[in-house]
Structure formats: structure tokens, C-alpha cells
N, C-alpha and C. Protein backbone atom coordinates (compact mmCIF):
# COMPACT_ATOMS: atom_id res chain seq x y z
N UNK A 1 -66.62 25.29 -34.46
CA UNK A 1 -65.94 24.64 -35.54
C UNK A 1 -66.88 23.63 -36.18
N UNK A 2 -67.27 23.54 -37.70
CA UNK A 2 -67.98 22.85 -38.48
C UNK A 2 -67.19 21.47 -38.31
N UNK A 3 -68.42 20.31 -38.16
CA UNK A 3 -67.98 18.83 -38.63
C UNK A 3 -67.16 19.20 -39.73
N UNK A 4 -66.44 18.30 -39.95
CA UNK A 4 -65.84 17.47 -41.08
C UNK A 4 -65.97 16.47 -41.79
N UNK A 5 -67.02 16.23 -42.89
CA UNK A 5 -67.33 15.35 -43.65
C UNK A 5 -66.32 14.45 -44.59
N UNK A 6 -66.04 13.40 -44.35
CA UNK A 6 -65.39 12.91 -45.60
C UNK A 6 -66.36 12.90 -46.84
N UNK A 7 -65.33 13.23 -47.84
CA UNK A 7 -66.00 13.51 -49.09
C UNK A 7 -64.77 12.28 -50.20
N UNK A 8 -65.61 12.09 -51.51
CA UNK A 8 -64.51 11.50 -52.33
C UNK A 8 -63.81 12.39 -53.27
N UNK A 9 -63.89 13.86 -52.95
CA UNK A 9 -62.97 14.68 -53.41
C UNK A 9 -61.58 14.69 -53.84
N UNK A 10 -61.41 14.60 -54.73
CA UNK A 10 -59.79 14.68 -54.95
C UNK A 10 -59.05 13.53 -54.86
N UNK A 11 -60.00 12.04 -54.76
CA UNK A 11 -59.43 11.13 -54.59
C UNK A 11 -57.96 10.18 -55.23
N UNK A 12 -57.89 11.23 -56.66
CA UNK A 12 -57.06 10.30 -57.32
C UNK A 12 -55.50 10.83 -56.59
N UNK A 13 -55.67 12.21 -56.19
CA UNK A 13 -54.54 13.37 -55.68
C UNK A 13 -54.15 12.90 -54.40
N UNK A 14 -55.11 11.85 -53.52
CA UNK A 14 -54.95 11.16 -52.09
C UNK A 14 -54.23 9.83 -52.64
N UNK A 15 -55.07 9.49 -53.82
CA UNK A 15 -54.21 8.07 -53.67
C UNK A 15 -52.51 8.12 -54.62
N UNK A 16 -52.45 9.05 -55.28
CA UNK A 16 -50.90 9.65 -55.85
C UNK A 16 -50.12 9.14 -54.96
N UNK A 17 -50.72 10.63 -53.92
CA UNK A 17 -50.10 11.09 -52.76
C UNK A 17 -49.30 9.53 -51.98
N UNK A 18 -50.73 8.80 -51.74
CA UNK A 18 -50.22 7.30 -50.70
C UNK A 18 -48.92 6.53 -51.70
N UNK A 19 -49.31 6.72 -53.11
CA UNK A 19 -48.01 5.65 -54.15
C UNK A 19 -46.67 6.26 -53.55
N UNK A 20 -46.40 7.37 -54.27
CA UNK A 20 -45.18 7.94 -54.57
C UNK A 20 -44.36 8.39 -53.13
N UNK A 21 -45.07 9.52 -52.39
CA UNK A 21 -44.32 9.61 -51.09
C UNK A 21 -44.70 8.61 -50.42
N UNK A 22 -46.07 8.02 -50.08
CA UNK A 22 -45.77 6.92 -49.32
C UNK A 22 -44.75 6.07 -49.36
N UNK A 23 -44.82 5.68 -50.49
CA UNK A 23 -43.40 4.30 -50.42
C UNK A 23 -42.36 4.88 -50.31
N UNK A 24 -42.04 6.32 -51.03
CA UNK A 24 -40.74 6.67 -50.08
C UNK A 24 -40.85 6.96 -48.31
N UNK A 25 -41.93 7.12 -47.84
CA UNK A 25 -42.04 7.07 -46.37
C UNK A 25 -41.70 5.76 -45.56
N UNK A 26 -42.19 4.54 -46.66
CA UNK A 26 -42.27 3.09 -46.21
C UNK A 26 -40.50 2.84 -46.05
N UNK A 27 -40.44 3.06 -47.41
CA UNK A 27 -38.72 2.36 -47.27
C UNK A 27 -37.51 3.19 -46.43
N UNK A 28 -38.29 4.69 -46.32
CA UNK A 28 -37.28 5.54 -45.27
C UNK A 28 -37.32 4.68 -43.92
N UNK A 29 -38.71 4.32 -43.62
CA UNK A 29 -39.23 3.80 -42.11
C UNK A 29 -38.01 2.25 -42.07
N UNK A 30 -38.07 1.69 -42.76
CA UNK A 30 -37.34 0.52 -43.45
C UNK A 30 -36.17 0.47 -43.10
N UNK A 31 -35.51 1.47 -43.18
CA UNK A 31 -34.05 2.08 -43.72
C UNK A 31 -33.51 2.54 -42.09
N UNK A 32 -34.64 3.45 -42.02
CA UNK A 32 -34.15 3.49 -40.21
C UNK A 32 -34.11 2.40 -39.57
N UNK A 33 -35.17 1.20 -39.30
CA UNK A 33 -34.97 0.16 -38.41
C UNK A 33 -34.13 -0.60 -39.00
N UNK A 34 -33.73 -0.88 -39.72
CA UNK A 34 -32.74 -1.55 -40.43
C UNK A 34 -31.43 -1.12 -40.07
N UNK A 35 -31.47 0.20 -40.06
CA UNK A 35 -29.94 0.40 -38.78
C UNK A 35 -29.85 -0.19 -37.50
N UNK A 36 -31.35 -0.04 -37.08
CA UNK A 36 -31.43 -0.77 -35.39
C UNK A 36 -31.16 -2.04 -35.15
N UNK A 37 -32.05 -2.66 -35.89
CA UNK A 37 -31.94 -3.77 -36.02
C UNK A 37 -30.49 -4.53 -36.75
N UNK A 38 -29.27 -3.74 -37.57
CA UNK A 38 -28.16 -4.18 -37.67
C UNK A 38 -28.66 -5.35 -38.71
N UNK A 39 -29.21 -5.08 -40.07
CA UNK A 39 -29.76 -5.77 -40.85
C UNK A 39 -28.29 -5.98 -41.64
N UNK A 40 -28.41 -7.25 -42.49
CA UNK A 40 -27.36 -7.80 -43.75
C UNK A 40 -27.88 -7.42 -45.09
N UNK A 41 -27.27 -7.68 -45.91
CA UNK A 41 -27.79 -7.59 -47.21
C UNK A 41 -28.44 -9.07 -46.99
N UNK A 42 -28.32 -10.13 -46.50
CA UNK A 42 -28.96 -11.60 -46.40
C UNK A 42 -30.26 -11.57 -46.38
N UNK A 43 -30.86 -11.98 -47.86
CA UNK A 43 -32.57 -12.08 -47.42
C UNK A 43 -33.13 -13.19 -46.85
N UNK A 44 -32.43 -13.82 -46.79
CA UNK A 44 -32.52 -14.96 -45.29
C UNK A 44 -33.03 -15.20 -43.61
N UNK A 45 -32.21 -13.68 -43.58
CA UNK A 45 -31.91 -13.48 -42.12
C UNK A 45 -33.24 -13.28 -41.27
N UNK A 46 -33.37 -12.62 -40.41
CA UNK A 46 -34.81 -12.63 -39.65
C UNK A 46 -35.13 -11.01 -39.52
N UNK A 47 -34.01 -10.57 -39.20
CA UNK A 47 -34.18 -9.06 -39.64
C UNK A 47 -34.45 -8.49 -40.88
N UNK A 48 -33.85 -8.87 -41.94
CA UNK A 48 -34.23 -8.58 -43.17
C UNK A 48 -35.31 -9.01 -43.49
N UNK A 49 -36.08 -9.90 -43.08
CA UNK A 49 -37.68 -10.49 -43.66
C UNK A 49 -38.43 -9.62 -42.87
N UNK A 50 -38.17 -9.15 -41.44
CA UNK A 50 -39.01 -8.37 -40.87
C UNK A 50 -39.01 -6.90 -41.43
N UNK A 51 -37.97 -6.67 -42.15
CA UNK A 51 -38.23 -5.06 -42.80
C UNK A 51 -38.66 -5.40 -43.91
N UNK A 52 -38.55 -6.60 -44.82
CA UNK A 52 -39.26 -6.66 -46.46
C UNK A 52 -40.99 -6.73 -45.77
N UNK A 53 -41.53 -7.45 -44.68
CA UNK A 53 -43.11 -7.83 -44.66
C UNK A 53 -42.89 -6.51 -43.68
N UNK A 54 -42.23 -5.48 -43.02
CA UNK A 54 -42.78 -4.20 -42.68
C UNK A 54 -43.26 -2.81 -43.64
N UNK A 55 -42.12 -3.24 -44.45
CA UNK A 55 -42.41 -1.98 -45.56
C UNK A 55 -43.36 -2.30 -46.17
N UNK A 56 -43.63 -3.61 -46.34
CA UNK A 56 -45.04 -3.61 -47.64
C UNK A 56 -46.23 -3.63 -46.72
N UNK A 57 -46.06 -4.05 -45.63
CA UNK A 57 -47.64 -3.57 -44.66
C UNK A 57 -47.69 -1.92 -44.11
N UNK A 58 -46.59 -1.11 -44.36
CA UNK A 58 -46.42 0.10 -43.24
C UNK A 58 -47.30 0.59 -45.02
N UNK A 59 -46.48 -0.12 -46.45
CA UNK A 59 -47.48 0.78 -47.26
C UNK A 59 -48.74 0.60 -47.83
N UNK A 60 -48.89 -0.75 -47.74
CA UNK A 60 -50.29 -0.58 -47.45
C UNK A 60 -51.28 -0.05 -46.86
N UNK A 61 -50.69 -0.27 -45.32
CA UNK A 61 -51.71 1.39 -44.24
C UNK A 61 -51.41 2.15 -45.09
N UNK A 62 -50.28 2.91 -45.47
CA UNK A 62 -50.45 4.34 -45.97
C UNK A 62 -52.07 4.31 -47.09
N UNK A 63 -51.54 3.49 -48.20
CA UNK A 63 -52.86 3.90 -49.25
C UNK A 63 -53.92 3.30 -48.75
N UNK A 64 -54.05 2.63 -47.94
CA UNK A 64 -55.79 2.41 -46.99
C UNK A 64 -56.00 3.40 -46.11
N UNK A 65 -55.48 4.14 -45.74
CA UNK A 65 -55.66 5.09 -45.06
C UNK A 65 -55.41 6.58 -45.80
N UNK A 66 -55.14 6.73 -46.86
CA UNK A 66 -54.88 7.98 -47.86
C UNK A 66 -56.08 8.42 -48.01
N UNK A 67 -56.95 8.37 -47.73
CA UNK A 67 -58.14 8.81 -48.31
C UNK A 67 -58.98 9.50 -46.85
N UNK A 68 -58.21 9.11 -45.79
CA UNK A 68 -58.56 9.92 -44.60
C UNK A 68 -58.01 11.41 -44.53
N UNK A 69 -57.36 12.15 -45.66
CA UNK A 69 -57.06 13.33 -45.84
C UNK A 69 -57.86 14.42 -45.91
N UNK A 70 -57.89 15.32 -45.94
CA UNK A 70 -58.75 16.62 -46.21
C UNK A 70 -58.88 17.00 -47.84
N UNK A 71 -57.44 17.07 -48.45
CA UNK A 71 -57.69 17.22 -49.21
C UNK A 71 -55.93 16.84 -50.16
N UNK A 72 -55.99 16.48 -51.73
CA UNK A 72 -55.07 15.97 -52.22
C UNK A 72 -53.59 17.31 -51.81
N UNK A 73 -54.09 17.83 -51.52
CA UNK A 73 -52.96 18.49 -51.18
C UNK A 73 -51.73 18.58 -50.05
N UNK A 74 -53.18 18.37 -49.33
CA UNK A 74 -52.79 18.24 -47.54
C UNK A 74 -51.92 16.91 -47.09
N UNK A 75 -52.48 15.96 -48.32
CA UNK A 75 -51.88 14.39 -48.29
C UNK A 75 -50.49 14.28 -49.21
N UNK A 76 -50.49 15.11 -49.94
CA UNK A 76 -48.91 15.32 -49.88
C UNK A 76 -48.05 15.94 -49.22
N UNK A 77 -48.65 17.04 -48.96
CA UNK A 77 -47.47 17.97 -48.00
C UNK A 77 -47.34 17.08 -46.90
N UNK A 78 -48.23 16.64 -46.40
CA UNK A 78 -47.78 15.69 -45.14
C UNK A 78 -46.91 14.80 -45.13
N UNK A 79 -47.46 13.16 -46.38
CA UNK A 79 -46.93 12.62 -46.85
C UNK A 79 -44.89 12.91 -47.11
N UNK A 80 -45.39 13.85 -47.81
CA UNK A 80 -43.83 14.39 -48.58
C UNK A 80 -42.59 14.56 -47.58
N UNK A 81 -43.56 15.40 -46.47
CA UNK A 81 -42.82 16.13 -45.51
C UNK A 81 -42.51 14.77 -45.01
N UNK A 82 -43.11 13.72 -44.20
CA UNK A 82 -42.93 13.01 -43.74
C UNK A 82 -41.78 11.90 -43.96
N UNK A 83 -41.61 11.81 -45.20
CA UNK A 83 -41.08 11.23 -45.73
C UNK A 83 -39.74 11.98 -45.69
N UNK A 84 -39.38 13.04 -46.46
CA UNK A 84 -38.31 14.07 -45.95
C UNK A 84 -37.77 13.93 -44.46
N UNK A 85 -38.29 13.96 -43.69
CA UNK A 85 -37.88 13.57 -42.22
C UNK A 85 -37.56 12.23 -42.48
N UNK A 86 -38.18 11.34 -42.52
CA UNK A 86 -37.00 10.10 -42.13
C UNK A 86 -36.31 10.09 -42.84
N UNK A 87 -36.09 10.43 -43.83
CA UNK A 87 -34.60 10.22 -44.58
C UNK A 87 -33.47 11.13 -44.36
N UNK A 88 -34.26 12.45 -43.35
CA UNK A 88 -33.25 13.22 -43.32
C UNK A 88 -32.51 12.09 -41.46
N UNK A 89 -33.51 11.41 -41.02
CA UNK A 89 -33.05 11.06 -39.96
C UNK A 89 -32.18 9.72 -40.53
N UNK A 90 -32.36 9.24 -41.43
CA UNK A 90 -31.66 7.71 -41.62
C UNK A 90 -30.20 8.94 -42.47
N UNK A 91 -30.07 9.48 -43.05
CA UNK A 91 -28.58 10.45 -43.17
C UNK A 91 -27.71 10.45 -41.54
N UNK A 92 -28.30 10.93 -40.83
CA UNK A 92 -28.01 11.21 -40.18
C UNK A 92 -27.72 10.15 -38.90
N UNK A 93 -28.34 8.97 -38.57
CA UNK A 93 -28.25 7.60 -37.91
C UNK A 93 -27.55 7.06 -38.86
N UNK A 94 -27.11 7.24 -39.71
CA UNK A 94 -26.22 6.48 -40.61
C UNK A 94 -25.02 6.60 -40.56
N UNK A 95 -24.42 8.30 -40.56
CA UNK A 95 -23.25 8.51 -40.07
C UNK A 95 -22.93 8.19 -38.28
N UNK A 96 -23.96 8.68 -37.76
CA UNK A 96 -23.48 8.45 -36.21
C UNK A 96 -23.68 7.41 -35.53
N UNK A 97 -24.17 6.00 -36.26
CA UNK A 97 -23.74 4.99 -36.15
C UNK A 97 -22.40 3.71 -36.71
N UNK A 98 -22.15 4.56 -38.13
CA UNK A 98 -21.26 3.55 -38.70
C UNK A 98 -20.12 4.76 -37.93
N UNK A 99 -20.05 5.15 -37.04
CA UNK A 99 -18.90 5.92 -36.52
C UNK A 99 -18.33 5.00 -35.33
């Protein structure tokens, strides 16, 4: 199996990729602990500050790290997919917790 070179190929298609599904990945990630954690609408609270300074650091890794992809493609399907999963999991922790 050939190394793998990073290249700046396709870079603008990696960093899309980190905007758009990332931040829907960030605020899905958000959205789930925010059930755990039994968050308020109160931006006061201690839980709610810990998911506003999580989501904006979980998306920052994403687009500092978007460019570790193969290729703009690969960084969405992942991305996308990824993102698709937690929201299909916060649907779903959503009903079988407010039950």
C-alpha cells in the first residue's frame, strides 16, 4: 500500500465540507449532551455555557482538522453522514427520554 501524501487538493471542497455539515455535526453533538446533561433554555446556567463553549470548540476542531481528508468528497460523505447520525440519535434520545 502507497504512502499517503497530504496534498492542498480540493481544499476549498474540505473546508465547505468543515462549515456546513460540520456545524450541523457540532450542534447535533450539542443537542445530544444537552439531553444528558438536562440543559434549560437559561443561558446562565452551567450546563448551557458548557454546550455554547463546546459547540464552538467541537467546530473549530472540525475546520482545523478538515483538511486532514483525502479528498473534498470523502470530507463530506463523512462529515454529512456523521452528522445524520447524531441527529438521527438526538430524535431518538429525545423521545425515550422525555417519556
Amino acid at each position: 500500500m502507497p504512502a499517503f501524501r497530504l496534498t492542498n487538493d480540493q481544499w476549498l471542497a474540505k473546508l465547505a465540507a468543515a462549515i456546513v455539515p460540520g456545524a450541523l455535526l457540532s450542534l447535533g453533538c450539542m443537542a445530544v449532551l444537552g439531553l444528558f446533561c438536562h440543559a434549560s433554555g437559561d443561558a446562565r446556567s452551567v450546563p448551557s455555557q458548557f454546550l455554547m463553549w463546546f459547540a464552538i470548540v467541537g467546530w473549530l476542531a472540525l475546520v482545523g482538522s478538515c483538511f486532514l481528508f483525502r479528498s473534498g468528497r470523502k470530507a463530506w460523505v463523512m462529515l454529512g453522514g456523521s452528522a445524520l447520525v447524531v441527529w438521527g440519535l438526538f430524535a431518538i434520545l429525545a423521545r425515550v427520554i422525555a417519556v
